[in-house]
Structure formats: structure tokens, C-alpha cells
PDB file of N, CA and C in Angstrom:
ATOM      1  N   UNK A   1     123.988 154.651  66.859  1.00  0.00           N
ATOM      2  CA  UNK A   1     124.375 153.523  66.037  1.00  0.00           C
ATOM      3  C   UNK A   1     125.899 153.476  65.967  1.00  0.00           C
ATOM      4  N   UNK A   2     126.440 152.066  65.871  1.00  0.00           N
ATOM      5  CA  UNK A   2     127.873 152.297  66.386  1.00  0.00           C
ATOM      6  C   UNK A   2     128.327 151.992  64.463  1.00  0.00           C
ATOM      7  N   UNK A   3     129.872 152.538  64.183  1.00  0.00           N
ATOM      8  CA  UNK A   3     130.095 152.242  63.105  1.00  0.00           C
ATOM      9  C   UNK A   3     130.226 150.682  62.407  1.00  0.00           C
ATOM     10  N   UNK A   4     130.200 149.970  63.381  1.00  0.00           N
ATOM     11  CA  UNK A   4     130.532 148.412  63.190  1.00  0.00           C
ATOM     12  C   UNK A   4     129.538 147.705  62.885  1.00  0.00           C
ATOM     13  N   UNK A   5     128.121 148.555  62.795  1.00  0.00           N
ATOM     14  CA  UNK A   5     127.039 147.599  62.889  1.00  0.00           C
ATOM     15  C   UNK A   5     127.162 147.189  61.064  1.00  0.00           C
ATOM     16  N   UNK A   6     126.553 146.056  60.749  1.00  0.00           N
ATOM     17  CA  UNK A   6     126.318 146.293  59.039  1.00  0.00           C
ATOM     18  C   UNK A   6     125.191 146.369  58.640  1.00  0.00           C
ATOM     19  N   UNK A   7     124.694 146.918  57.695  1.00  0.00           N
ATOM     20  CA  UNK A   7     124.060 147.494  56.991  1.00  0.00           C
ATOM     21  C   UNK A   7     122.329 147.283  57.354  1.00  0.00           C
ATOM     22  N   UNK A   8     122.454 145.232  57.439  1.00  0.00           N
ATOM     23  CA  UNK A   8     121.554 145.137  57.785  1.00  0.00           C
ATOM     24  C   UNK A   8     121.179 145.512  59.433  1.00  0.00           C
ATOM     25  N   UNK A   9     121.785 145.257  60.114  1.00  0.00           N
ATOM     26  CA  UNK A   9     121.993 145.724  61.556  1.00  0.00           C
ATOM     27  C   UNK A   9     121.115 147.275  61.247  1.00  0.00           C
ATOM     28  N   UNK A  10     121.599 147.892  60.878  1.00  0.00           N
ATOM     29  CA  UNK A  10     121.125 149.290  60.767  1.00  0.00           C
ATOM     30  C   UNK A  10     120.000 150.048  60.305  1.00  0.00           C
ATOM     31  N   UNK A  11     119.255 148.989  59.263  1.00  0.00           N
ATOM     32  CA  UNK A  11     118.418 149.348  58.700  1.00  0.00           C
ATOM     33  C   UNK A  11     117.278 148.332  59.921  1.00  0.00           C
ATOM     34  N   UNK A  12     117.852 147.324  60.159  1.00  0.00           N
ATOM     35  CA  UNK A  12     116.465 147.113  61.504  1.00  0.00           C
ATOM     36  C   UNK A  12     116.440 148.272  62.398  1.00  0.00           C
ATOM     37  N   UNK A  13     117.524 149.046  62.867  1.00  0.00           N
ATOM     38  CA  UNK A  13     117.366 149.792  64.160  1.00  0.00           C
ATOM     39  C   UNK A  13     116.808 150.987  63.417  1.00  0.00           C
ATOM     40  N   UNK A  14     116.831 151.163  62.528  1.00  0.00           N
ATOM     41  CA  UNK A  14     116.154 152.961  61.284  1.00  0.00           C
ATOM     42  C   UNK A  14     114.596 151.844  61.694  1.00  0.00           C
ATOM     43  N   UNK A  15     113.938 150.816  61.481  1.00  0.00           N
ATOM     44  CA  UNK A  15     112.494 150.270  61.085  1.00  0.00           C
ATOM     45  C   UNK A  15     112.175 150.577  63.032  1.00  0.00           C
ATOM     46  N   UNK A  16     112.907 150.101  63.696  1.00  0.00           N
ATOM     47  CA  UNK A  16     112.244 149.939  65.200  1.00  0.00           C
ATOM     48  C   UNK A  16     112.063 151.617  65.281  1.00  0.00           C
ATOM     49  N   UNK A  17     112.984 152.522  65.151  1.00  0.00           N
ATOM     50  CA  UNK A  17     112.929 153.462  65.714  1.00  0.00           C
ATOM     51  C   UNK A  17     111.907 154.016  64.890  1.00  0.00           C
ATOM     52  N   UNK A  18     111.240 153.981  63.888  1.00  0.00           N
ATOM     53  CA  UNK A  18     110.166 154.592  63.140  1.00  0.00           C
ATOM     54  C   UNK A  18     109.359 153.388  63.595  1.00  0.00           C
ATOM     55  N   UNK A  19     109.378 152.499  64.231  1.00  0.00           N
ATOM     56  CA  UNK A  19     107.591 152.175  64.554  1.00  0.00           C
ATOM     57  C   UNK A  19     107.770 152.372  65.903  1.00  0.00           C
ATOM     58  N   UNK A  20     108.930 152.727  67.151  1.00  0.00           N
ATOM     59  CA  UNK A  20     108.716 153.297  68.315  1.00  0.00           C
ATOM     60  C   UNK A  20     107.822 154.877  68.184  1.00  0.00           C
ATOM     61  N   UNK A  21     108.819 155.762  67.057  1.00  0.00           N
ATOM     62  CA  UNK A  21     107.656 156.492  66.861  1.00  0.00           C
ATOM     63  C   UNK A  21     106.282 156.715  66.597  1.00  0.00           C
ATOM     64  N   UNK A  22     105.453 155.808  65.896  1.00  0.00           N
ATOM     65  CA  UNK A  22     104.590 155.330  65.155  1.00  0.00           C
ATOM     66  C   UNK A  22     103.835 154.968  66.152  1.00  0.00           C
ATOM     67  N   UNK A  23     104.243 154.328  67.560  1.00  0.00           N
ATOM     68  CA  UNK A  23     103.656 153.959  68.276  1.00  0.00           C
ATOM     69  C   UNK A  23     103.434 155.183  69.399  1.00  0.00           C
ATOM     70  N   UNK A  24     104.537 155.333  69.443  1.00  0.00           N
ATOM     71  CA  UNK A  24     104.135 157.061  70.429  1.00  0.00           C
ATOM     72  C   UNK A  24     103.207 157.877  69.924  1.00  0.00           C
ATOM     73  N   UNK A  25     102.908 158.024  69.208  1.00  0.00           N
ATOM     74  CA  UNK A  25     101.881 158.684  68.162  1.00  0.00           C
ATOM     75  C   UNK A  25     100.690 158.414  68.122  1.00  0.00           C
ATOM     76  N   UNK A  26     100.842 157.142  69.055  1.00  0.00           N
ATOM     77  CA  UNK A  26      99.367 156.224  68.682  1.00  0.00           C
ATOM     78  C   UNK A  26      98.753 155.782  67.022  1.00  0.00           C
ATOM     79  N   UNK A  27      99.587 156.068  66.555  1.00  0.00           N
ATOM     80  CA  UNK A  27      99.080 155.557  64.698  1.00  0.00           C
ATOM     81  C   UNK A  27      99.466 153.867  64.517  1.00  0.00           C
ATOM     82  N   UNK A  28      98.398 153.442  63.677  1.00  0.00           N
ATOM     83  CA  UNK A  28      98.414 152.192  63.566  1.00  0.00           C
ATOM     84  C   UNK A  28      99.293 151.972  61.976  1.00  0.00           C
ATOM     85  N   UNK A  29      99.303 151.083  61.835  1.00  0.00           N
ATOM     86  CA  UNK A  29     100.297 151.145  60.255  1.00  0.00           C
ATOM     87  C   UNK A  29      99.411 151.675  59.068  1.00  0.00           C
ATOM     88  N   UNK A  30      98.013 150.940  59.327  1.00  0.00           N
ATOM     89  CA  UNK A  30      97.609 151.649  57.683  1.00  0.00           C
ATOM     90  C   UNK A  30      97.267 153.214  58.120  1.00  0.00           C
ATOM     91  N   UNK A  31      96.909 153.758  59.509  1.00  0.00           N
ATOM     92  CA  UNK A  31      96.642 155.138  59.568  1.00  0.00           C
ATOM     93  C   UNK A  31      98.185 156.111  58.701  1.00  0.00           C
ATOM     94  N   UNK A  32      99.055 155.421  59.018  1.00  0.00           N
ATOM     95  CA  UNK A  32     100.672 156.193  58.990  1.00  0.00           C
ATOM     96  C   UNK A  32     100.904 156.087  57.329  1.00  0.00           C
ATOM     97  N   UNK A  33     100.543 154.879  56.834  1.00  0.00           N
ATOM     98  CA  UNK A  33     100.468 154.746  55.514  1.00  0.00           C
ATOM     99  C   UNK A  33      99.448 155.463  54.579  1.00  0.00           C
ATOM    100  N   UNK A  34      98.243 156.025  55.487  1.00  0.00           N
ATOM    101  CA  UNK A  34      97.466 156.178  54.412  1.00  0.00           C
ATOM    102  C   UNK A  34      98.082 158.022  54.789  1.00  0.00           C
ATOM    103  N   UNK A  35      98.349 158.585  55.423  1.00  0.00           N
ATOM    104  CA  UNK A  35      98.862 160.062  55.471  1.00  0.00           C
ATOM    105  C   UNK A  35      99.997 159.947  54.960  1.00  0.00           C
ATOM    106  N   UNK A  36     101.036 159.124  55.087  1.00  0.00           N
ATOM    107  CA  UNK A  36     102.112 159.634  53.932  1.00  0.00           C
ATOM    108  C   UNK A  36     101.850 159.021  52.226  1.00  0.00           C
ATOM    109  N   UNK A  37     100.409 158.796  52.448  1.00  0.00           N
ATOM    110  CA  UNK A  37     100.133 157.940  50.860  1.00  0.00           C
ATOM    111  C   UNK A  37     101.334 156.884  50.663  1.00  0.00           C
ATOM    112  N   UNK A  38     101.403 156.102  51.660  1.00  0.00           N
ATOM    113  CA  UNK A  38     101.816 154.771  50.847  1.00  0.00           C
ATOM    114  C   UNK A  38     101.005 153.346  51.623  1.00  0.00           C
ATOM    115  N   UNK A  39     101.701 152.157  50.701  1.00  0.00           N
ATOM    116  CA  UNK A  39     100.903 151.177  51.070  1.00  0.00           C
ATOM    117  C   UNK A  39     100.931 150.718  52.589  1.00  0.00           C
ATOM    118  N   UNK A  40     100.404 149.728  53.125  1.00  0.00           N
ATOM    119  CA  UNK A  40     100.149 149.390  54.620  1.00  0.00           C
ATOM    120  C   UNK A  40     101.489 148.556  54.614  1.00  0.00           C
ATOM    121  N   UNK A  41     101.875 147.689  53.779  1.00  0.00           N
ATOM    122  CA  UNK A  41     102.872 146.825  53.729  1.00  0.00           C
ATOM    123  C   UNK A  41     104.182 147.551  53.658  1.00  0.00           C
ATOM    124  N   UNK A  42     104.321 148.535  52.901  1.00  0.00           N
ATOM    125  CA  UNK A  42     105.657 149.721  52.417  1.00  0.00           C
ATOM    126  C   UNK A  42     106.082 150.140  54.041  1.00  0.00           C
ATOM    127  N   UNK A  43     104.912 150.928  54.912  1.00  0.00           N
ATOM    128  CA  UNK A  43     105.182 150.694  55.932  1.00  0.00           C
ATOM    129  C   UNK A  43     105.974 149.489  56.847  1.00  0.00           C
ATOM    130  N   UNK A  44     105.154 148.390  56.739  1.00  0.00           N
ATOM    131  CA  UNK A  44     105.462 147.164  57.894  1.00  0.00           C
ATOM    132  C   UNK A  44     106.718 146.571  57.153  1.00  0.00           C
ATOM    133  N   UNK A  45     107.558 147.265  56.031  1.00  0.00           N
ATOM    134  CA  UNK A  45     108.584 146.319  55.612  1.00  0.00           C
ATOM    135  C   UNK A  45     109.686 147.737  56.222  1.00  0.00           C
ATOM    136  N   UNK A  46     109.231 148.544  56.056  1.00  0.00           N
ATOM    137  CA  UNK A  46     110.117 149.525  56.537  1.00  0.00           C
ATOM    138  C   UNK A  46     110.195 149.878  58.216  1.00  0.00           C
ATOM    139  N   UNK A  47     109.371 149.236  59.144  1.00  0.00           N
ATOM    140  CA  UNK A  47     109.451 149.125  60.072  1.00  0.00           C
ATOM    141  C   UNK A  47     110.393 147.972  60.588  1.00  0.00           C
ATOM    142  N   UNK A  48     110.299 146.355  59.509  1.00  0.00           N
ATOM    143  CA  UNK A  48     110.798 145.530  60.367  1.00  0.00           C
ATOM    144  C   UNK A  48     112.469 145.749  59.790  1.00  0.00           C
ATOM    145  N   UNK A  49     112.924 146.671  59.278  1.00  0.00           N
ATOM    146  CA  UNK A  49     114.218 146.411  58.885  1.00  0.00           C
ATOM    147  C   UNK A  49     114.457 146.405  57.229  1.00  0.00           C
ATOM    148  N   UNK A  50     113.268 146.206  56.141  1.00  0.00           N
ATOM    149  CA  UNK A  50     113.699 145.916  55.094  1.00  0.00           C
ATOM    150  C   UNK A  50     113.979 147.141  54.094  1.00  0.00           C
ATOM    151  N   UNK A  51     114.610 146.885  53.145  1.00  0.00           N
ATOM    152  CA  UNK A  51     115.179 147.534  52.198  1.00  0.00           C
ATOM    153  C   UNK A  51     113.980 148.547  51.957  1.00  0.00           C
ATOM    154  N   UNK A  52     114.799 149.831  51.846  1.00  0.00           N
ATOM    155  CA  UNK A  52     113.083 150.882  51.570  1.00  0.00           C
ATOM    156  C   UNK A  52     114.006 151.840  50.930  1.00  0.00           C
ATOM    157  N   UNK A  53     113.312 153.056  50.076  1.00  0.00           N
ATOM    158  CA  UNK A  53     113.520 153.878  49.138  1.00  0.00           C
ATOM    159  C   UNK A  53     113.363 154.869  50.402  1.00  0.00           C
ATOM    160  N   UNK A  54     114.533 156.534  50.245  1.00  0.00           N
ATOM    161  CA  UNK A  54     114.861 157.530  50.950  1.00  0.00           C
ATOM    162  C   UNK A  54     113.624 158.590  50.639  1.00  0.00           C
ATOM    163  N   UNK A  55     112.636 158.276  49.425  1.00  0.00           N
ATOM    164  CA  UNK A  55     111.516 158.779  49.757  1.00  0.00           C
ATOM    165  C   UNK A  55     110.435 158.330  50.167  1.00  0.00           C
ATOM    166  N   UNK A  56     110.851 156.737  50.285  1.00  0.00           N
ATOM    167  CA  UNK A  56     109.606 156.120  51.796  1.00  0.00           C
ATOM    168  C   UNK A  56     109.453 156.978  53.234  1.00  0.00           C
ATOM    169  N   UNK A  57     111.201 157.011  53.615  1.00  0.00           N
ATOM    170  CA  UNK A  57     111.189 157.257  54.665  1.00  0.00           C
ATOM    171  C   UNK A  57     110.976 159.224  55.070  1.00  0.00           C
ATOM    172  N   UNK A  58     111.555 159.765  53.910  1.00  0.00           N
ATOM    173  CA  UNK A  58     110.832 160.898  53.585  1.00  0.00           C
ATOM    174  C   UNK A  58     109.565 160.924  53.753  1.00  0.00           C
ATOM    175  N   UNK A  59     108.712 160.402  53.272  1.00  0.00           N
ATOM    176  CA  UNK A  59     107.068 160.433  53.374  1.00  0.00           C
ATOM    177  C   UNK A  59     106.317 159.677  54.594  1.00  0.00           C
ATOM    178  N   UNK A  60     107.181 158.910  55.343  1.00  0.00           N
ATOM    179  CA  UNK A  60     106.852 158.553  57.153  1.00  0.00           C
ATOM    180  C   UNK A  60     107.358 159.827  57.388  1.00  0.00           C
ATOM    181  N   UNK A  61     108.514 160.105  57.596  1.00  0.00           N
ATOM    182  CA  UNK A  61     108.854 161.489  58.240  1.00  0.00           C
ATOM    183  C   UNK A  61     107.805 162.498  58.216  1.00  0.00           C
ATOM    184  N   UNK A  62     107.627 162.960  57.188  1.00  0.00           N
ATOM    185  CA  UNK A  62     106.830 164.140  56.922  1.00  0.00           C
ATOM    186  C   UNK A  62     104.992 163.442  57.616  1.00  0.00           C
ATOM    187  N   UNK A  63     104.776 162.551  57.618  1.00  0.00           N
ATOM    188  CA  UNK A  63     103.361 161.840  58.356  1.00  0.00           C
ATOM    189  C   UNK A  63     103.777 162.756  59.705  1.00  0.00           C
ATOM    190  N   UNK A  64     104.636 162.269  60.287  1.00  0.00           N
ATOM    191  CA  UNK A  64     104.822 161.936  61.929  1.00  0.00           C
ATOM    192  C   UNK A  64     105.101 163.342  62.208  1.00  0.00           C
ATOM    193  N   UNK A  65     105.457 164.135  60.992  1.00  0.00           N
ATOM    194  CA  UNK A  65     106.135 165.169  61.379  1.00  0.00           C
ATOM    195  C   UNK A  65     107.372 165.731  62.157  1.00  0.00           C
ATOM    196  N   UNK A  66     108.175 164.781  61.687  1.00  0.00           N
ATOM    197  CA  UNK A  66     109.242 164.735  61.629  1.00  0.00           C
ATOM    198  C   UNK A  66     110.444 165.252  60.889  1.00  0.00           C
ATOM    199  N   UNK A  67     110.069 165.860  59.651  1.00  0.00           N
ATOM    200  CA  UNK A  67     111.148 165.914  58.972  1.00  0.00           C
ATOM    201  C   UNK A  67     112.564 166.878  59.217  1.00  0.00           C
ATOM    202  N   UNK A  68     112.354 167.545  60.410  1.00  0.00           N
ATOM    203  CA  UNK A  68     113.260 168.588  61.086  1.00  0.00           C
ATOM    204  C   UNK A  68     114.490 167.618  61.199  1.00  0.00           C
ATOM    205  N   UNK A  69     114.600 166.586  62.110  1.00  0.00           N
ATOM    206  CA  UNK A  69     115.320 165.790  62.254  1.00  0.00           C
ATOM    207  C   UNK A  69     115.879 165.170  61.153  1.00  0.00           C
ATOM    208  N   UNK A  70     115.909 165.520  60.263  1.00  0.00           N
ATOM    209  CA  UNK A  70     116.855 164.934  58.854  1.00  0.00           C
ATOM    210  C   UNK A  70     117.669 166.137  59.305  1.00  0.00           C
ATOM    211  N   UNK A  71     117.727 167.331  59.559  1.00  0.00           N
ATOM    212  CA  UNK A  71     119.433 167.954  59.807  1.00  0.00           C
ATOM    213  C   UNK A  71     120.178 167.367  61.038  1.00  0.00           C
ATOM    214  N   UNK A  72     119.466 166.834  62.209  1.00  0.00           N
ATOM    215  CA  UNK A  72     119.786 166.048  63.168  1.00  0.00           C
ATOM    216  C   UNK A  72     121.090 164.547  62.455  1.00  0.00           C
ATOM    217  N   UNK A  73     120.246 164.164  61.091  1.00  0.00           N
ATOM    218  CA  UNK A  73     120.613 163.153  60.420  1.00  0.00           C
ATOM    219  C   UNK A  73     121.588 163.547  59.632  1.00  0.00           C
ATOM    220  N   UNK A  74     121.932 164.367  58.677  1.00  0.00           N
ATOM    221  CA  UNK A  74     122.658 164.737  58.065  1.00  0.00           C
ATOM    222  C   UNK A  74     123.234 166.263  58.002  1.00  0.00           C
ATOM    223  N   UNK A  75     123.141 166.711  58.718  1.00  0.00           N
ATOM    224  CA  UNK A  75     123.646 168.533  58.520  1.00  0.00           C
ATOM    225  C   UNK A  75     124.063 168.891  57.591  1.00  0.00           C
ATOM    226  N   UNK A  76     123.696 170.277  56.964  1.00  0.00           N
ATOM    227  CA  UNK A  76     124.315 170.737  55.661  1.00  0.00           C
ATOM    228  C   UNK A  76     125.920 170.597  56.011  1.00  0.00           C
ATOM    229  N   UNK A  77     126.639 170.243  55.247  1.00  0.00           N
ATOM    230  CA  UNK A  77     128.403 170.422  55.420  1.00  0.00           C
ATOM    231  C   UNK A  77     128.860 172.043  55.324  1.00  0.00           C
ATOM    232  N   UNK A  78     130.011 172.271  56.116  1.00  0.00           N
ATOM    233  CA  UNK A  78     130.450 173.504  56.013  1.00  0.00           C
ATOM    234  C   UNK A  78     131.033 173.536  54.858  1.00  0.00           C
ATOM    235  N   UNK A  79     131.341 175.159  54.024  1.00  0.00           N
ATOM    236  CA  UNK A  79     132.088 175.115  52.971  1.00  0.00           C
ATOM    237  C   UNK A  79     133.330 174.606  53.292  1.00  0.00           C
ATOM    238  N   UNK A  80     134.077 174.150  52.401  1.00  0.00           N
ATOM    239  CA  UNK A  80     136.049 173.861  52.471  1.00  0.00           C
ATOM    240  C   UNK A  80     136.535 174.963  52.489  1.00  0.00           C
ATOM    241  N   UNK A  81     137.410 175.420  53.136  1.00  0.00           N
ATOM    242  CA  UNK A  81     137.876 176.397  52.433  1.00  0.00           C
ATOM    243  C   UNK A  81     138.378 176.962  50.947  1.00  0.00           C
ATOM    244  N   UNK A  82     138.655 175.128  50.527  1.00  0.00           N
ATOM    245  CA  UNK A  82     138.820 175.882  48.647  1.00  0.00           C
ATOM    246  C   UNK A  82     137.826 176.297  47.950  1.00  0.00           C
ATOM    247  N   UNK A  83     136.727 176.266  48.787  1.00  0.00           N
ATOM    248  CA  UNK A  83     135.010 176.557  47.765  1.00  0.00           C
ATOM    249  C   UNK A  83     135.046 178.217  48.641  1.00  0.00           C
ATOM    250  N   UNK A  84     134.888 178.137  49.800  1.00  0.00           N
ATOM    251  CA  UNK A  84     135.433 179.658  50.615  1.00  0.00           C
ATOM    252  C   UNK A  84     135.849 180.742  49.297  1.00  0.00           C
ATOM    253  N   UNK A  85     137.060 180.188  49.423  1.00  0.00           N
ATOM    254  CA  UNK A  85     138.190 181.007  48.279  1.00  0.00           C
ATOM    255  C   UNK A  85     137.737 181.376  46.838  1.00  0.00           C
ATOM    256  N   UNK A  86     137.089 180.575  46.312  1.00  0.00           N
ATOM    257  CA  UNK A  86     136.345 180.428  45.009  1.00  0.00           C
ATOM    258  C   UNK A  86     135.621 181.440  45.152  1.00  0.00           C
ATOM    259  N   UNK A  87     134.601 181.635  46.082  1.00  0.00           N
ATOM    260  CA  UNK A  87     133.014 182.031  46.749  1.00  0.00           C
ATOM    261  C   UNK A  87     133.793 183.537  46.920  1.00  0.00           C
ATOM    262  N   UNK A  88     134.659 184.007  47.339  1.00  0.00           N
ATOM    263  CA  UNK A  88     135.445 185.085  47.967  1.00  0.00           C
ATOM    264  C   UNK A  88     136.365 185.778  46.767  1.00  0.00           C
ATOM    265  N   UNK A  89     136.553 185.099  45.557  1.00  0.00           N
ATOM    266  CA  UNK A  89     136.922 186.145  44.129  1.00  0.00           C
ATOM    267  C   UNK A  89     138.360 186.194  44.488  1.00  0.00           C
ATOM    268  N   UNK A  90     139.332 187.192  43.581  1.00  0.00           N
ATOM    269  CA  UNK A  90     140.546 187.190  43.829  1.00  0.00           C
ATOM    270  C   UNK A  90     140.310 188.585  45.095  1.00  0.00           C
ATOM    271  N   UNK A  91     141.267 188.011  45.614  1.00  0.00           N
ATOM    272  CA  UNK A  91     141.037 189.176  46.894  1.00  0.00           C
ATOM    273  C   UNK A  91     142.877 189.790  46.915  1.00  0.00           C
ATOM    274  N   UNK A  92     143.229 190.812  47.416  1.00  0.00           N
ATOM    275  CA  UNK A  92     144.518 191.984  47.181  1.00  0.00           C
ATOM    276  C   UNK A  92     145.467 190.945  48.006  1.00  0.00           C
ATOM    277  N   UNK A  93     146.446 190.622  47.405  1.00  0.00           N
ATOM    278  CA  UNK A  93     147.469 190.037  47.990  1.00  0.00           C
ATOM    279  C   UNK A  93     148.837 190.970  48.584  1.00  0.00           C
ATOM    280  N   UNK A  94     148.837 191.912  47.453  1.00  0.00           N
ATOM    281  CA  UNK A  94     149.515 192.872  48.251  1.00  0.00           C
ATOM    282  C   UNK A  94     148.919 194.650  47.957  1.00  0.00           C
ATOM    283  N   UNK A  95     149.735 195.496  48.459  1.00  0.00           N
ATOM    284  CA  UNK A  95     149.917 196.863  48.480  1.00  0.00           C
ATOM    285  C   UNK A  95     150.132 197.603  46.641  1.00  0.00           C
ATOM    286  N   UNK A  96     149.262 198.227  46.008  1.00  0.00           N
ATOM    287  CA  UNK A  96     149.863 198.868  44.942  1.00  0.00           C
ATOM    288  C   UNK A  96     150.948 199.547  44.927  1.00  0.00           C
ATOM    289  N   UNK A  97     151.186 200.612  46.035  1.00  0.00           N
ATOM    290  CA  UNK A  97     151.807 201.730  46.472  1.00  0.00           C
ATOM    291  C   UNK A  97     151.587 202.863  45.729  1.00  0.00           C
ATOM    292  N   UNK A  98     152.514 203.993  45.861  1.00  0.00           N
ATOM    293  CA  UNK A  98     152.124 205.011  45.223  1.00  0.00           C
ATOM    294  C   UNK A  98     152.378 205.455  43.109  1.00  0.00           C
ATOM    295  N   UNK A  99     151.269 204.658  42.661  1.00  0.00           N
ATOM    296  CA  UNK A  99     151.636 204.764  41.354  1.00  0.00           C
ATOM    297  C   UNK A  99     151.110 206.083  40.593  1.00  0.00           C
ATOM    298  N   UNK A 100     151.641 207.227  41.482  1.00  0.00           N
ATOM    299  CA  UNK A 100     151.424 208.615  40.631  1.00  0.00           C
ATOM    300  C   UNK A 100     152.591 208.582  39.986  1.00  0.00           C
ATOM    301  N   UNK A 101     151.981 209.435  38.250  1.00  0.00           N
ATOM    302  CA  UNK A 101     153.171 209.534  37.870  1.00  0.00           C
ATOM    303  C   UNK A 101     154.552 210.733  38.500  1.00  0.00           C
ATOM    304  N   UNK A 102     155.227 210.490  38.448  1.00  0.00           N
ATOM    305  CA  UNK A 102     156.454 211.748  39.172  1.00  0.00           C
ATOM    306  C   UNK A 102     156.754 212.498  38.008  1.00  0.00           C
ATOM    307  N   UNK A 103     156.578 213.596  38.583  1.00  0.00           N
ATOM    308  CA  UNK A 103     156.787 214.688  37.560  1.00  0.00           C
ATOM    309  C   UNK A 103     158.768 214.648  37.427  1.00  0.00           C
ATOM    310  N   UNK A 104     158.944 215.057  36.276  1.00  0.00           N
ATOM    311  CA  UNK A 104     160.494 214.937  36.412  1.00  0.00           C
ATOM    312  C   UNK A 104     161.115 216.166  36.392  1.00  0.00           C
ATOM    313  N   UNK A 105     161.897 215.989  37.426  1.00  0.00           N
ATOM    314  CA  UNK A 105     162.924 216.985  37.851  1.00  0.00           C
ATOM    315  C   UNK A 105     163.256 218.309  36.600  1.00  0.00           C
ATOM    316  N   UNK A 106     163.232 219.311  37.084  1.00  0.00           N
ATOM    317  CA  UNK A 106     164.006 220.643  36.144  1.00  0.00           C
ATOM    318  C   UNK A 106     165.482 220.458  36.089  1.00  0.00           C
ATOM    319  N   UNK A 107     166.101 219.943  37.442  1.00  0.00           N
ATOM    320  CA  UNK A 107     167.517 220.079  37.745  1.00  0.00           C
ATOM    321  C   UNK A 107     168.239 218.887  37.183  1.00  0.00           C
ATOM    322  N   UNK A 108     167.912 218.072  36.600  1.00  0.00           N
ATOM    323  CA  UNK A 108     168.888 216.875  35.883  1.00  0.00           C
ATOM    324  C   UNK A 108     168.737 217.705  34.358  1.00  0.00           C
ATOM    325  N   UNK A 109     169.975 216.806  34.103  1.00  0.00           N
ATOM    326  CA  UNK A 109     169.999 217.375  32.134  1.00  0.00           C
ATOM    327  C   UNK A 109     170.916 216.217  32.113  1.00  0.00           C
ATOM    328  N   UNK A 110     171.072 216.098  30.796  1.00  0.00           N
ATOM    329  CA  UNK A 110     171.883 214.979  29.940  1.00  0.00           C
ATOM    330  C   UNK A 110     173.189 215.463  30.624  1.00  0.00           C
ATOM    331  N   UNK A 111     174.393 214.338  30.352  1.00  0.00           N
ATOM    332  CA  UNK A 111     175.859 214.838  30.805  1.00  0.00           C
ATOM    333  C   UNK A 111     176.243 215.593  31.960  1.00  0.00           C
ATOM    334  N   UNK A 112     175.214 215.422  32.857  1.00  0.00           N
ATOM    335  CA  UNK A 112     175.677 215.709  33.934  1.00  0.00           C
ATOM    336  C   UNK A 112     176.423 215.040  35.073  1.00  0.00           C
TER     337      UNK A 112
END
């Protein structure tokens, strides 16, 4: 799908490509409707392009057995690195060095 298409453009090519599937499958609309429990029509409006709810198409998916392909569709996002950093605590920016106490010298005295 190219970015230029609009909205409606897009939501016909989401309806063809779920009744190309639908048809590879050999399922007829009310068979596809009655396994994801919805109506015969919920289907045929979501096939020709029309406005449908993300758990319509959730519940065709999961019919056809499909639902793998939603990471195809959306992939989890990588962390940012400012969530990284968060996730990762304060971490040592530098060196303590040697904080024993030093024993003090016998050989100094006052006024010397």
C-alpha cells in the first residue's frame, strides 16, 4: 500500500485482500462469519471496503487463521534508548578509586 492512498483507498484494498483470502480458503461469507461469530453482512461490509471495528478484523483473522501476520502488520517497536536507560537503573559513571582510610604518618608533627 503506497502512503498516498486515502483512507478510503485503503480500507477497500484491507476488504479485497481478506475476501482474496476468504476465497483461497474456499469459505463462503456466512461460513467465515459464523467461525469468527459475526454477522454474514459484518463480513460482506468488511470485505467491500467499509468502515469495520479492529476486533472485526481480529475475529476474520483468527477464523482464517491468520493472526500471526498482525506482527507482519505492526511489529512490536524497539525500546528508545531513553526507556533502555530507565530499564538499565543508574549504572557507574565513573571509578571510586582507592577510598581506604590512610593511616597517618608517625613522621609529621605540628611545626615542622
Amino acid at each position: 500500500m503506497k502512503s498516498t492512498m486515502s483512507d478510503e483507498a485503503i480500507l477497500e484494498e484491507i476488504g479485497a485482500r481478506l475476501r482474496r483470502e476468504r476465497l483461497n480458503r474456499d469459505l463462503t461469507q456466512g461460513e467465515l462469519a459464523e467461525r469468527a461469530g459475526l454477522a454474514r453482512s459484518t463480513v460482506a461490509k468488511a470485505e467491500s471496503g467499509g468502515v469495520t471495528t479492529v476486533a472485526t478484523l481480529v475475529a476474520m483473522l483468527r477464523a482464517m487463521q491468520l493472526l500471526s501476520r498482525l506482527d507482519q502488520f505492526l511489529p512490536e517497536p524497539p525500546l528508545s534508548p531513553v526507556q533502555l536507560a530507565k530499564l538499565m537503573g543508574r549504572r557507574r559513571q565513573r571509578a571510586s578509586g582507592d577510598r581506604k582510610k590512610k593511616q597517618p604518618s608517625d613522621s609529621w608533627e605540628w611545626g615542622e
